[in-house]
N, C-alpha and C. Protein backbone atom coordinates (compact mmCIF):
# COMPACT_ATOMS: atom_id res chain seq x y z
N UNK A 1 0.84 -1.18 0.00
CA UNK A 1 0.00 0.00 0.00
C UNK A 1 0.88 1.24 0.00
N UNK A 2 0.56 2.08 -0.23
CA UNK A 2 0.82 3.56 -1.04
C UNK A 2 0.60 4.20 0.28
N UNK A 3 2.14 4.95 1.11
CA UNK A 3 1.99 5.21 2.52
C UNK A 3 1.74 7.00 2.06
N UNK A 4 1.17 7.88 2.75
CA UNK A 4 0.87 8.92 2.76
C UNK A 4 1.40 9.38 4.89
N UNK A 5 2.34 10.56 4.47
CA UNK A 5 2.45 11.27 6.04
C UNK A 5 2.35 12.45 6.07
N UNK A 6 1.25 13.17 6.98
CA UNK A 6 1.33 14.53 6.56
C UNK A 6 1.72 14.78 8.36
N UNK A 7 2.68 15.71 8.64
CA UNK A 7 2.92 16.30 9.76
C UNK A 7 3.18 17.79 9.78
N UNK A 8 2.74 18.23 11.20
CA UNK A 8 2.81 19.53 11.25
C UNK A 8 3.94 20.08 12.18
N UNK A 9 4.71 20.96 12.32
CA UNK A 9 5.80 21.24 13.52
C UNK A 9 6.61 22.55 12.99
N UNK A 10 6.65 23.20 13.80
CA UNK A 10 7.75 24.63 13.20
C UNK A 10 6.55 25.53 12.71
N UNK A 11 5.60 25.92 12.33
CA UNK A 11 5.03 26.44 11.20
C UNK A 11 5.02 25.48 9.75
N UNK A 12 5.71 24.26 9.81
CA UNK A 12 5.29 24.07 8.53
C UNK A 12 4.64 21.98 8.86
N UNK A 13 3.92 22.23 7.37
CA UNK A 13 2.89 20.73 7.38
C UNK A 13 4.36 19.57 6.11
N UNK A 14 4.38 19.61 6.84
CA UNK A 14 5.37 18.31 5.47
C UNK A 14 4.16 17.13 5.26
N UNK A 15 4.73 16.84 3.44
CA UNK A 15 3.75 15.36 3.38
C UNK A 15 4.82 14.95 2.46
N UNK A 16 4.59 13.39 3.07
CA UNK A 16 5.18 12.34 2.46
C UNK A 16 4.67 11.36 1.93
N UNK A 17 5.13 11.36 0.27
CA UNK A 17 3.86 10.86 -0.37
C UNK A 17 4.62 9.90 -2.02
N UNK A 18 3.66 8.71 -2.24
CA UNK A 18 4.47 8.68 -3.56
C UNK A 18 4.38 9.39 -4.52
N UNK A 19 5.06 9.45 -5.92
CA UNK A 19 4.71 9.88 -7.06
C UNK A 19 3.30 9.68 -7.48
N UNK A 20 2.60 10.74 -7.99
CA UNK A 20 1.07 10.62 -8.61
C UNK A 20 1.45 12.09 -9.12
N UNK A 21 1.19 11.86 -10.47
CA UNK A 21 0.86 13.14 -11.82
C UNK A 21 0.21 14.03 -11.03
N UNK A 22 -1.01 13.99 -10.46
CA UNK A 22 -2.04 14.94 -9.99
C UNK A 22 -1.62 15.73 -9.08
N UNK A 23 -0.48 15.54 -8.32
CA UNK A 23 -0.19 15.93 -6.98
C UNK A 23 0.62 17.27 -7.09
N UNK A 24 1.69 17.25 -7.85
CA UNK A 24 2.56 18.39 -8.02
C UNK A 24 2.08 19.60 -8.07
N UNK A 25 1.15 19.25 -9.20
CA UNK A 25 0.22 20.98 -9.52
C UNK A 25 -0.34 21.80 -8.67
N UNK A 26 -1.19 20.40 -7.95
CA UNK A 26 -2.34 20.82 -7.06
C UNK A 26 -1.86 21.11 -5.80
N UNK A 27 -0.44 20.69 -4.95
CA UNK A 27 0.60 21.02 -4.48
C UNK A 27 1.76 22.38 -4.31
N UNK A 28 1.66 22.41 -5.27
CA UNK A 28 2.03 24.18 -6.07
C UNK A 28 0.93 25.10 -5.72
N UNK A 29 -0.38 24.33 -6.06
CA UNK A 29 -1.24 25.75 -5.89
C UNK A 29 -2.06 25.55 -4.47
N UNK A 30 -1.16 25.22 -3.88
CA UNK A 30 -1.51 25.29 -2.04
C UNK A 30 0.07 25.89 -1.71
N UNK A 31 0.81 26.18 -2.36
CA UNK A 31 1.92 27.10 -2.10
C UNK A 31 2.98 26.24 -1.79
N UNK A 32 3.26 24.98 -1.87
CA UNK A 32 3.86 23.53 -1.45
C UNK A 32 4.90 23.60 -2.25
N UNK A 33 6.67 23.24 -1.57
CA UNK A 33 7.42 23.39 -2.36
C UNK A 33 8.19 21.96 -2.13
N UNK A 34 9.06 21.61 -3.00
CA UNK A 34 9.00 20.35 -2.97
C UNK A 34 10.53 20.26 -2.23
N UNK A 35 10.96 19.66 -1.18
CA UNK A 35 12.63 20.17 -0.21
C UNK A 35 12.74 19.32 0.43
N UNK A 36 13.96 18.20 0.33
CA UNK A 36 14.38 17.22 0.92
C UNK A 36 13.45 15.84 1.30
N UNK A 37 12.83 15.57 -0.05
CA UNK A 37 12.42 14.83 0.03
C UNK A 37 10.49 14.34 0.42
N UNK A 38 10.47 15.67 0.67
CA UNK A 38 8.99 16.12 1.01
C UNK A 38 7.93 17.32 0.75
N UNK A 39 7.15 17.48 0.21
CA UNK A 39 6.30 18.95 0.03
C UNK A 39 6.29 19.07 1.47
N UNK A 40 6.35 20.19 1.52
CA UNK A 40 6.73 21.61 2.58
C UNK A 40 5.09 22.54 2.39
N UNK A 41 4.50 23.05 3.36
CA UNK A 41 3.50 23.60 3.27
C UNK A 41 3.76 24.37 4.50
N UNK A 42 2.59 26.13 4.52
CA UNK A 42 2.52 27.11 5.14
C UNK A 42 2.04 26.01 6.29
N UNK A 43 1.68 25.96 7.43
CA UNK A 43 1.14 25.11 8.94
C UNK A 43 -0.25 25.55 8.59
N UNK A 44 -0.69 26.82 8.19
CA UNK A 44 -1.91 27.29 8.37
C UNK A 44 -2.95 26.63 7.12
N UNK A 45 -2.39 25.98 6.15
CA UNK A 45 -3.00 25.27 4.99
C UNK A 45 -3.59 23.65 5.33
N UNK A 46 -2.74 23.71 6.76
CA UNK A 46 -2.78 21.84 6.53
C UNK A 46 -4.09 21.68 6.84
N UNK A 47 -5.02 21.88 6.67
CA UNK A 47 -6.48 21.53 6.77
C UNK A 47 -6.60 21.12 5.15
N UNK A 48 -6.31 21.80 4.19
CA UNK A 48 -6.33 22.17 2.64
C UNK A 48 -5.09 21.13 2.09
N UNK A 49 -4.13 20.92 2.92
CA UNK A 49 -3.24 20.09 2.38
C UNK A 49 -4.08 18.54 2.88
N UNK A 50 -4.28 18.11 4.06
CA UNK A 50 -5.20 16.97 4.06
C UNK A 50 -6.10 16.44 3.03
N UNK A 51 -6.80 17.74 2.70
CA UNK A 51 -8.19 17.58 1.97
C UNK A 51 -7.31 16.55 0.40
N UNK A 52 -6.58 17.63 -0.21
CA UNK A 52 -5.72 17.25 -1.12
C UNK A 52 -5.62 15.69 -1.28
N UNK A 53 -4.55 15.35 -0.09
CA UNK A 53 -3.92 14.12 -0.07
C UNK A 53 -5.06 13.07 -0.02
N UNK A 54 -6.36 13.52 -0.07
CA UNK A 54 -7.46 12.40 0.19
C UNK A 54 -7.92 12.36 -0.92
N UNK A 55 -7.72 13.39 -1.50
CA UNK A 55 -8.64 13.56 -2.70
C UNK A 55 -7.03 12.49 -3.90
N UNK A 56 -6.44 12.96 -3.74
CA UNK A 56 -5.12 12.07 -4.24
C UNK A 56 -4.97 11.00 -4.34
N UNK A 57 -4.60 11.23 -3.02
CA UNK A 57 -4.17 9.50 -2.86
C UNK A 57 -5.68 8.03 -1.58
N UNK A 58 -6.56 9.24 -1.29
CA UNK A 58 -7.77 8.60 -0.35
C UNK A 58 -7.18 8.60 0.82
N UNK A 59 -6.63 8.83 1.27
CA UNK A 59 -6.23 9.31 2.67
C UNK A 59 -4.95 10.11 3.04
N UNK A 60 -4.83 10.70 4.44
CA UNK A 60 -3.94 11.63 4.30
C UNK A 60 -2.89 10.98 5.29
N UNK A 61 -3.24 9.75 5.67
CA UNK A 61 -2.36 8.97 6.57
C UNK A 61 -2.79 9.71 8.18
N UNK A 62 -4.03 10.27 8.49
CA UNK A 62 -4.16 10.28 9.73
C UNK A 62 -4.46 9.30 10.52
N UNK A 63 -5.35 8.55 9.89
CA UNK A 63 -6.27 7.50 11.14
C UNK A 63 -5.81 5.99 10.00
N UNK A 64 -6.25 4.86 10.60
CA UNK A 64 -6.64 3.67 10.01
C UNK A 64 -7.54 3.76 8.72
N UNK A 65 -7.52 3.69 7.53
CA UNK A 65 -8.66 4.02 6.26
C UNK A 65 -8.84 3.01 6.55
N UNK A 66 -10.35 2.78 5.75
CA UNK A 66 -11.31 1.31 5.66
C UNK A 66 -10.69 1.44 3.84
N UNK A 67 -9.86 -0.14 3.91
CA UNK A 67 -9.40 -0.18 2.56
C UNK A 67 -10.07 -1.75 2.00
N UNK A 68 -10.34 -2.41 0.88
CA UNK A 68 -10.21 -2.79 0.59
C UNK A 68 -9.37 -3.79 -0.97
N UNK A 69 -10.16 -4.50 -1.42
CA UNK A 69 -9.03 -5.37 -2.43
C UNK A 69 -10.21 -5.40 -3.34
N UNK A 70 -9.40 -4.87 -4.68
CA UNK A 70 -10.71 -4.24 -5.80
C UNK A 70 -9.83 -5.12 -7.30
N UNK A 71 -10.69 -5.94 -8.35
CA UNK A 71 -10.38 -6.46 -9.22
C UNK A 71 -10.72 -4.81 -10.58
N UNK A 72 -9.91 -5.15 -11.35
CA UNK A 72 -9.95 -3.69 -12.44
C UNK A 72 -9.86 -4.31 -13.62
N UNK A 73 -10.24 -4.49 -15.15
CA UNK A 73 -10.38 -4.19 -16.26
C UNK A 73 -9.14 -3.74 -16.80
N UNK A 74 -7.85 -4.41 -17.37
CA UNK A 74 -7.29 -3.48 -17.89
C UNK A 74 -7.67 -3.20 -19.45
N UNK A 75 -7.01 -1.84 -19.19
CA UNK A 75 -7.59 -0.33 -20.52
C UNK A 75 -6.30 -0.90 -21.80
N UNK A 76 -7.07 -0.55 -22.62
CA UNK A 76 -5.74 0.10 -23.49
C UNK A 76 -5.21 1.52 -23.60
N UNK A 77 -3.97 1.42 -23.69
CA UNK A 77 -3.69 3.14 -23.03
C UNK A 77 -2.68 3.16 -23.93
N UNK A 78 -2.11 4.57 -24.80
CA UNK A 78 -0.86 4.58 -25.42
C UNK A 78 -0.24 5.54 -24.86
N UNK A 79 0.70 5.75 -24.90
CA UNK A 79 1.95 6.83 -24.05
C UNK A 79 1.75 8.09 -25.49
N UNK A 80 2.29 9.12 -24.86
CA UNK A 80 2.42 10.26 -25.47
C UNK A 80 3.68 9.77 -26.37
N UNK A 81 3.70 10.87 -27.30
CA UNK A 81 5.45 10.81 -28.19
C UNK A 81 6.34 10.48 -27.10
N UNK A 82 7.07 9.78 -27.84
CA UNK A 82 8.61 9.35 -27.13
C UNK A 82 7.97 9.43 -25.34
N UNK A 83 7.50 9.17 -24.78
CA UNK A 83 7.21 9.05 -23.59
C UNK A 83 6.74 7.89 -22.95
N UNK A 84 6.80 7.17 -22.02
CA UNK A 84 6.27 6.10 -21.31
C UNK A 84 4.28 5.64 -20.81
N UNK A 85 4.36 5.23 -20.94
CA UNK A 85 2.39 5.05 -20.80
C UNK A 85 2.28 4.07 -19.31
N UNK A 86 1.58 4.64 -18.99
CA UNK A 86 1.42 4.39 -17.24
C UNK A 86 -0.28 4.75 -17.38
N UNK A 87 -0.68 3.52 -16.12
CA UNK A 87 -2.33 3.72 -16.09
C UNK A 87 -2.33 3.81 -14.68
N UNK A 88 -2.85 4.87 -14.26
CA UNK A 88 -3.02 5.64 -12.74
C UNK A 88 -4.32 5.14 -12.38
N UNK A 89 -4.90 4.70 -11.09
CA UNK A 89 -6.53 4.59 -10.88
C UNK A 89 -6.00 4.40 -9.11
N UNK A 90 -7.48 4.82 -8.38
CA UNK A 90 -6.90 4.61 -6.92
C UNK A 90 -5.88 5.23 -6.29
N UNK A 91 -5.10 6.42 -6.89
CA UNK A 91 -4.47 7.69 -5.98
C UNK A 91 -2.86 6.86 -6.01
N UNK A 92 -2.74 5.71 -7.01
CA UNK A 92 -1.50 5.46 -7.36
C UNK A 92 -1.49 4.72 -8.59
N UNK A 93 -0.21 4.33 -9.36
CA UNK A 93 0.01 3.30 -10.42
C UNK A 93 -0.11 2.18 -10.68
N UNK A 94 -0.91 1.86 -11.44
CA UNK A 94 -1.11 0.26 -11.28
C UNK A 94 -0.10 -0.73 -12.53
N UNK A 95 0.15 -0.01 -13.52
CA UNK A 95 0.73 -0.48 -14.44
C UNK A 95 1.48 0.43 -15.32
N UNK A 96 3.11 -0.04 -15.75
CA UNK A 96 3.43 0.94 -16.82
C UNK A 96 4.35 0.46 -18.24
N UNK A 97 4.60 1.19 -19.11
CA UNK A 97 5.63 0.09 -19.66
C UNK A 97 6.60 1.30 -20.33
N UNK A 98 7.69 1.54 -20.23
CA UNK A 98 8.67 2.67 -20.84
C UNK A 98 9.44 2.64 -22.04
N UNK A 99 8.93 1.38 -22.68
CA UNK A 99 8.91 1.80 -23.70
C UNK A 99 8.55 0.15 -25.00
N UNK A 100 8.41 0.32 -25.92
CA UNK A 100 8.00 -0.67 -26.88
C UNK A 100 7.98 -1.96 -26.05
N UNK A 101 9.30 -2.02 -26.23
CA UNK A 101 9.73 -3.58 -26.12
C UNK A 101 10.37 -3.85 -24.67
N UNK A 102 10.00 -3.19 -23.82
CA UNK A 102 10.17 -3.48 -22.51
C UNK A 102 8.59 -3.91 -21.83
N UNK A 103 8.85 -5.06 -20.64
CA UNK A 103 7.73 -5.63 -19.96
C UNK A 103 7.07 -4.13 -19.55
N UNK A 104 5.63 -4.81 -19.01
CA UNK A 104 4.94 -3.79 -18.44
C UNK A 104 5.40 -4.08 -16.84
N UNK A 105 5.46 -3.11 -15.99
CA UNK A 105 5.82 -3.11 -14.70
C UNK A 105 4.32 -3.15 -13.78
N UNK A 106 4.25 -3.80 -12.81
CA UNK A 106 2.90 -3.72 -12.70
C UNK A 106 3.58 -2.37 -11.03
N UNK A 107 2.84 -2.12 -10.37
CA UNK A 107 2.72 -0.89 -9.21
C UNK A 107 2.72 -1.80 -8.19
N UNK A 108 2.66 -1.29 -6.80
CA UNK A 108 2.72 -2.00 -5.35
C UNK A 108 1.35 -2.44 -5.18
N UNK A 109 1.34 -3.64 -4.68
CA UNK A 109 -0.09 -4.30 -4.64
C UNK A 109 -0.71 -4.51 -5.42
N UNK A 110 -0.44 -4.52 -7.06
CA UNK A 110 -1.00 -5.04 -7.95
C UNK A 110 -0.28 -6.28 -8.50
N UNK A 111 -1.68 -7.17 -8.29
CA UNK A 111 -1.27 -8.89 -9.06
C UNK A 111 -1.85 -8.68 -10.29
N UNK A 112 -1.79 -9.68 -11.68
CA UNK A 112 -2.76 -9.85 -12.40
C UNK A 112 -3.43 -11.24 -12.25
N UNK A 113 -4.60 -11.07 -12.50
CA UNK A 113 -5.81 -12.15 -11.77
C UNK A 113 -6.02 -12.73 -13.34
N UNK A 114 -6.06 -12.33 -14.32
CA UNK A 114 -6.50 -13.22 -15.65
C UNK A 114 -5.50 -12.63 -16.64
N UNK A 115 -5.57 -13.08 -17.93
CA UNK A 115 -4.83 -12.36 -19.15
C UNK A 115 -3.30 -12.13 -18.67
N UNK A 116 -2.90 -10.84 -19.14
CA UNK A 116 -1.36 -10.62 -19.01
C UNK A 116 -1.35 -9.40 -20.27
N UNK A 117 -0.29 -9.44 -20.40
CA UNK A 117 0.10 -7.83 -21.16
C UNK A 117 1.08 -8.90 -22.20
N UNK A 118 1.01 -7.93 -23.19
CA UNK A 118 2.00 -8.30 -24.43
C UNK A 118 3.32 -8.51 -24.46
N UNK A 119 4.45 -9.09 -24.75
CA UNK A 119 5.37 -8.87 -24.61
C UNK A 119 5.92 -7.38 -24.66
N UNK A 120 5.30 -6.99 -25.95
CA UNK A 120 5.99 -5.99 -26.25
C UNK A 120 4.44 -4.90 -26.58
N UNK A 121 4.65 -3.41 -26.95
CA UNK A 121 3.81 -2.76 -27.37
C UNK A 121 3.36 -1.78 -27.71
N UNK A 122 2.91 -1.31 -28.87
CA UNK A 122 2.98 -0.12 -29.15
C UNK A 122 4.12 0.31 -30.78
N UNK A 123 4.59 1.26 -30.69
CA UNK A 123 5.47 1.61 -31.71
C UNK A 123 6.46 2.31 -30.72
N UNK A 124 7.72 2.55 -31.13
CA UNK A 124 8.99 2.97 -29.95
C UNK A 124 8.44 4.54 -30.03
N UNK A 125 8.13 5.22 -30.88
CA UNK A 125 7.78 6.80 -30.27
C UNK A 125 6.60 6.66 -29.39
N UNK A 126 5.47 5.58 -29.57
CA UNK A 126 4.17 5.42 -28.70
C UNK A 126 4.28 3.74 -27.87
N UNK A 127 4.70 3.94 -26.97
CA UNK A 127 4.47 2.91 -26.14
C UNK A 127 3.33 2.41 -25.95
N UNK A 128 2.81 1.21 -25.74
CA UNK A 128 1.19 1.23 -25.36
C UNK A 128 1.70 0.32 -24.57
N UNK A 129 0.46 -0.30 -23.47
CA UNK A 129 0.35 -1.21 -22.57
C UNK A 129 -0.17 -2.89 -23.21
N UNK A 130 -0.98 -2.49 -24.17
CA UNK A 130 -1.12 -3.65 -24.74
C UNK A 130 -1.95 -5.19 -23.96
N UNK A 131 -2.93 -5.07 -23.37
CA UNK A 131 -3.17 -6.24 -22.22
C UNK A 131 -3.76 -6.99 -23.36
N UNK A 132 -3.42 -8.15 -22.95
CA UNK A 132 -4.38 -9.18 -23.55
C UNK A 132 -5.85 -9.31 -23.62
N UNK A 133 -6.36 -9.85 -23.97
CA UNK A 133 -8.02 -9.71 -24.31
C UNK A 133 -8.45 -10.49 -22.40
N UNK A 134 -9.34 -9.59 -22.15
CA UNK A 134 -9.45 -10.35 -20.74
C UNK A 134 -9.22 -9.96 -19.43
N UNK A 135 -7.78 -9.15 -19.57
CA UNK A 135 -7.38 -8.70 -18.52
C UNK A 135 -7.55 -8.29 -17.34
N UNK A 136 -7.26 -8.94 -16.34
CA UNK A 136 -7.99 -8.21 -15.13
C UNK A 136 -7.20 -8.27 -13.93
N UNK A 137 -6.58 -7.27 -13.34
CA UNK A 137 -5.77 -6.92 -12.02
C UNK A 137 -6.67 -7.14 -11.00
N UNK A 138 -5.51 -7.28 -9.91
CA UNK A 138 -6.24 -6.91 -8.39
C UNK A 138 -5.24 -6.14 -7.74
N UNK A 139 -5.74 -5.26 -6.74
CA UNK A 139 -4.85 -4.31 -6.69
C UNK A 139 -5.17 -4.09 -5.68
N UNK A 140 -4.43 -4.46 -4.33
CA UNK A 140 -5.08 -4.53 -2.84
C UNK A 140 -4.41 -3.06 -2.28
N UNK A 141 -5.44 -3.09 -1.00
CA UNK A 141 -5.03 -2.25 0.19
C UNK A 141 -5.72 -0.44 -0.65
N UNK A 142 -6.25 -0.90 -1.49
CA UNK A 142 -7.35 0.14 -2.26
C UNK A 142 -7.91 1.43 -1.26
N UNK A 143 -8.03 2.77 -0.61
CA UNK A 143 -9.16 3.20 0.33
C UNK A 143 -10.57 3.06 -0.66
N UNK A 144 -11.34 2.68 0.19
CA UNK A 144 -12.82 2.72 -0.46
C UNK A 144 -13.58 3.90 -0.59
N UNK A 145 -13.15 5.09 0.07
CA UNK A 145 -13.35 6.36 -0.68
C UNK A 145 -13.13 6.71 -1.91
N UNK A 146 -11.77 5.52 -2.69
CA UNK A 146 -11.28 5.97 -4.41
C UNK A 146 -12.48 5.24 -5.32
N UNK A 147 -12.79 4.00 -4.51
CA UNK A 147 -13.49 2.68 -5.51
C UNK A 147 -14.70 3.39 -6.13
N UNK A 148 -15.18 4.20 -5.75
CA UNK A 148 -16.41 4.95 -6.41
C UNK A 148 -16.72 5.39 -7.44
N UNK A 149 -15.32 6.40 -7.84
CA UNK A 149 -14.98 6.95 -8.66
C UNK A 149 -14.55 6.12 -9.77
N UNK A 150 -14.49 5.01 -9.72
CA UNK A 150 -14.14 3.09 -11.06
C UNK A 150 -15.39 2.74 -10.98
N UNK A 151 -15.73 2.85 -12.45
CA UNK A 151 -17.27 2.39 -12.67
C UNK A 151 -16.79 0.81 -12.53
N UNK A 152 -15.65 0.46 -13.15
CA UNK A 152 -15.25 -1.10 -13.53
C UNK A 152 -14.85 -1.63 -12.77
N UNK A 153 -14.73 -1.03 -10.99
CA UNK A 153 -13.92 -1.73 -10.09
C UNK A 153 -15.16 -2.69 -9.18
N UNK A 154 -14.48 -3.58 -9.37
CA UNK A 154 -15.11 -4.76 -8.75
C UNK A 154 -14.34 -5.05 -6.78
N UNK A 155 -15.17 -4.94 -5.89
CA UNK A 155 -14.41 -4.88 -4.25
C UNK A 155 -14.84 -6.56 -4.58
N UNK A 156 -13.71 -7.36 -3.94
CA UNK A 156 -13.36 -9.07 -3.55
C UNK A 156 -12.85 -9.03 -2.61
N UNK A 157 -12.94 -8.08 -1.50
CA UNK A 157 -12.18 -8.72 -0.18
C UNK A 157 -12.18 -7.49 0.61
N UNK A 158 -13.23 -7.18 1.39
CA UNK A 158 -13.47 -6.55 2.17
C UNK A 158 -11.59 -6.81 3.52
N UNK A 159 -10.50 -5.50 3.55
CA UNK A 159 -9.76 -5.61 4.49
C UNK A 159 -10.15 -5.38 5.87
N UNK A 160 -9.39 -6.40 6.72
CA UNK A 160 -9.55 -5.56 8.16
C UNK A 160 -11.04 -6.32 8.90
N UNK A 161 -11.57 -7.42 7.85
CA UNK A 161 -12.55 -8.02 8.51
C UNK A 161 -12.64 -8.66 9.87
N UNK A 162 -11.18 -9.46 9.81
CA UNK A 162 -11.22 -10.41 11.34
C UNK A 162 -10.88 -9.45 12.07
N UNK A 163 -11.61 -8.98 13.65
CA UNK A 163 -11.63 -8.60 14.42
C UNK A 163 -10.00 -8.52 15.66
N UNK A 164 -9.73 -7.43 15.73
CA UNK A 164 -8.70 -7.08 16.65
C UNK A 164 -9.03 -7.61 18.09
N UNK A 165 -9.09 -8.88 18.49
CA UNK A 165 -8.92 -9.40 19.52
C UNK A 165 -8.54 -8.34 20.83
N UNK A 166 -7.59 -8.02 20.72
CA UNK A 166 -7.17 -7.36 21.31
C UNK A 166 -7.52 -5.97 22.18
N UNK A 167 -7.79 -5.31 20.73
CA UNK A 167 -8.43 -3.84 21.34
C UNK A 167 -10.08 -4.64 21.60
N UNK A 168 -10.68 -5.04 21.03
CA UNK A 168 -12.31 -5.44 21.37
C UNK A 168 -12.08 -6.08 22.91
N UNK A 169 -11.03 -6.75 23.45
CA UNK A 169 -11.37 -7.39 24.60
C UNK A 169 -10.63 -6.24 25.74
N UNK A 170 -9.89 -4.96 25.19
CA UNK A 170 -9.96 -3.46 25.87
C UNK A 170 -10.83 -2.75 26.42
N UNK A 171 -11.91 -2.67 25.26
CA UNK A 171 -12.91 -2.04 25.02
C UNK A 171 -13.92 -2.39 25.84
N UNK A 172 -14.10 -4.13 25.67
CA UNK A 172 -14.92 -4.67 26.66
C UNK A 172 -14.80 -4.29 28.15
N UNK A 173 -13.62 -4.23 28.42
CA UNK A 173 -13.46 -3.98 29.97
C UNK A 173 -13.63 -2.69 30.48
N UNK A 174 -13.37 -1.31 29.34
CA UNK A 174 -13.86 -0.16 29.83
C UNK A 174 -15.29 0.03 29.80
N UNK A 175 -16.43 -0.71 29.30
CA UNK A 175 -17.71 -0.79 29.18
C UNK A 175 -17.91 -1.43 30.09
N UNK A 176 -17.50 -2.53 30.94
CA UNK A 176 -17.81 -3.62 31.88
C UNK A 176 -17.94 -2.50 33.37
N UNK A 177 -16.10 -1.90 33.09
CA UNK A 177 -15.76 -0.58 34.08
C UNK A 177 -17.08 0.42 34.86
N UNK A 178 -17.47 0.97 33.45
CA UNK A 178 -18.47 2.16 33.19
C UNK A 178 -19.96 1.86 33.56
N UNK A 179 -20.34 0.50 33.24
CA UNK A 179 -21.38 0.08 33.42
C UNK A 179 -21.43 -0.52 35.03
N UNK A 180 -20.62 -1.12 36.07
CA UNK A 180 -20.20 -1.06 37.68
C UNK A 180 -20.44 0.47 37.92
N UNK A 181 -19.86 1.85 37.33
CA UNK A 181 -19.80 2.91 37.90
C UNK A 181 -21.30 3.37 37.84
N UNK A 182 -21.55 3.15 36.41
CA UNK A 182 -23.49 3.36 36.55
C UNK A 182 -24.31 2.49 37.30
N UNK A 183 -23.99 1.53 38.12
CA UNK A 183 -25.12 1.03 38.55
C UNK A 183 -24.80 0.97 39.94
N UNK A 184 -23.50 1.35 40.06
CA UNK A 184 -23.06 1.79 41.87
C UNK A 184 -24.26 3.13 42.00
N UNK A 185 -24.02 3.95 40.45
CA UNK A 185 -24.20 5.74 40.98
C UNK A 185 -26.28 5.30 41.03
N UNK A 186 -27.02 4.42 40.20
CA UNK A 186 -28.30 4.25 40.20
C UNK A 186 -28.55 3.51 42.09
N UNK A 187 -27.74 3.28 42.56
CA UNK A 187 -27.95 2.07 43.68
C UNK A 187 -28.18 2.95 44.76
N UNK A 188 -27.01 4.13 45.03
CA UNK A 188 -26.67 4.91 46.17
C UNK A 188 -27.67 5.39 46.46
């Protein structure tokens, strides 16, 4: 999964984030400069820089996201002149290929579930991706805030289903706690 950190300290919000096309611009025009490894932001934006990183990438790395594992359709896509062709969906990369006759690279957390990609593809000034007839990725650890926006995305695996033992048998005991203190305070 595609880690996102946004922190605040000094006056300024740093985020740490992967590569995504969308981000730079929209980054720039929140006044975000890009310095040692991290966009740099005014402290007083990071409400606006959050919003961003959700809208980006589906979360801004504050809390736990409800993510799941989404099957996708691959597209045919051709690269610009002399440039590489990459297919973005879900606030990161799922697939790319840089050039003709080089494999397609698939992104973090993407398997392919049917088909496969061409050896090769495209023409060397236009790269294409080339998938086989069929094609279909899975591409886990997804936030389900992005899946909406994929008419073609199919959810197969709800994450985070089996229950945290742990904190639930926490939880239990501060309710067990609370509920002794309410029925001492109904008794008196």
């Amino acid at each position: 999964m595609s880690t996102v950190t946004v922190t605040t300290e000094n006056g300024k919000t740093s985020v740490h984030s992967p590569y995504h096309p969308d981000w730079p611009s929209q980054a720039r025009d929140l006044g975000g400069k890009w310095r040692g490894g991290a966009w740099v932001f005014d402290a007083r934006d990071e409400a606006r820089v959050r919003e961003l990183a959700r809208a980006v990438y589906g979360t801004d790395g504050s809390a736990d996201e409800d993510t799941v594992t989404v099957r996708l359709p691959a597209p045919h896509l051709t690269g610009e002149a002399n440039r590489p062709v990459a297919w973005w969906a879900f606030g990161r990369e799922i697939a790319a290929r840089f050039s003709r006759d080089e494999r397609v690279r698939l992104g973090d957390g993407v398997v392919i579930v049917s088909g496969g990609f061409e050896r090769g593809g495209g023409s060397v000034k236009y790269p294409s991706l080339n998938p086989k007839d069929g094609t279909v990725v899975e591409v886990r650890d997804v936030p389900r805030a992005l899946v909406a926006g994929e008419e073609d995305a199919e959810i197969v695996e709800e994450a985070g289903t089996s229950p945290d033992r742990e904190a639930l048998t926490a939880e239990r005991a501060k309710l067990v706690a609370r509920i002794a203190e309410i029925d001492a305070q109904l008794n008196a």
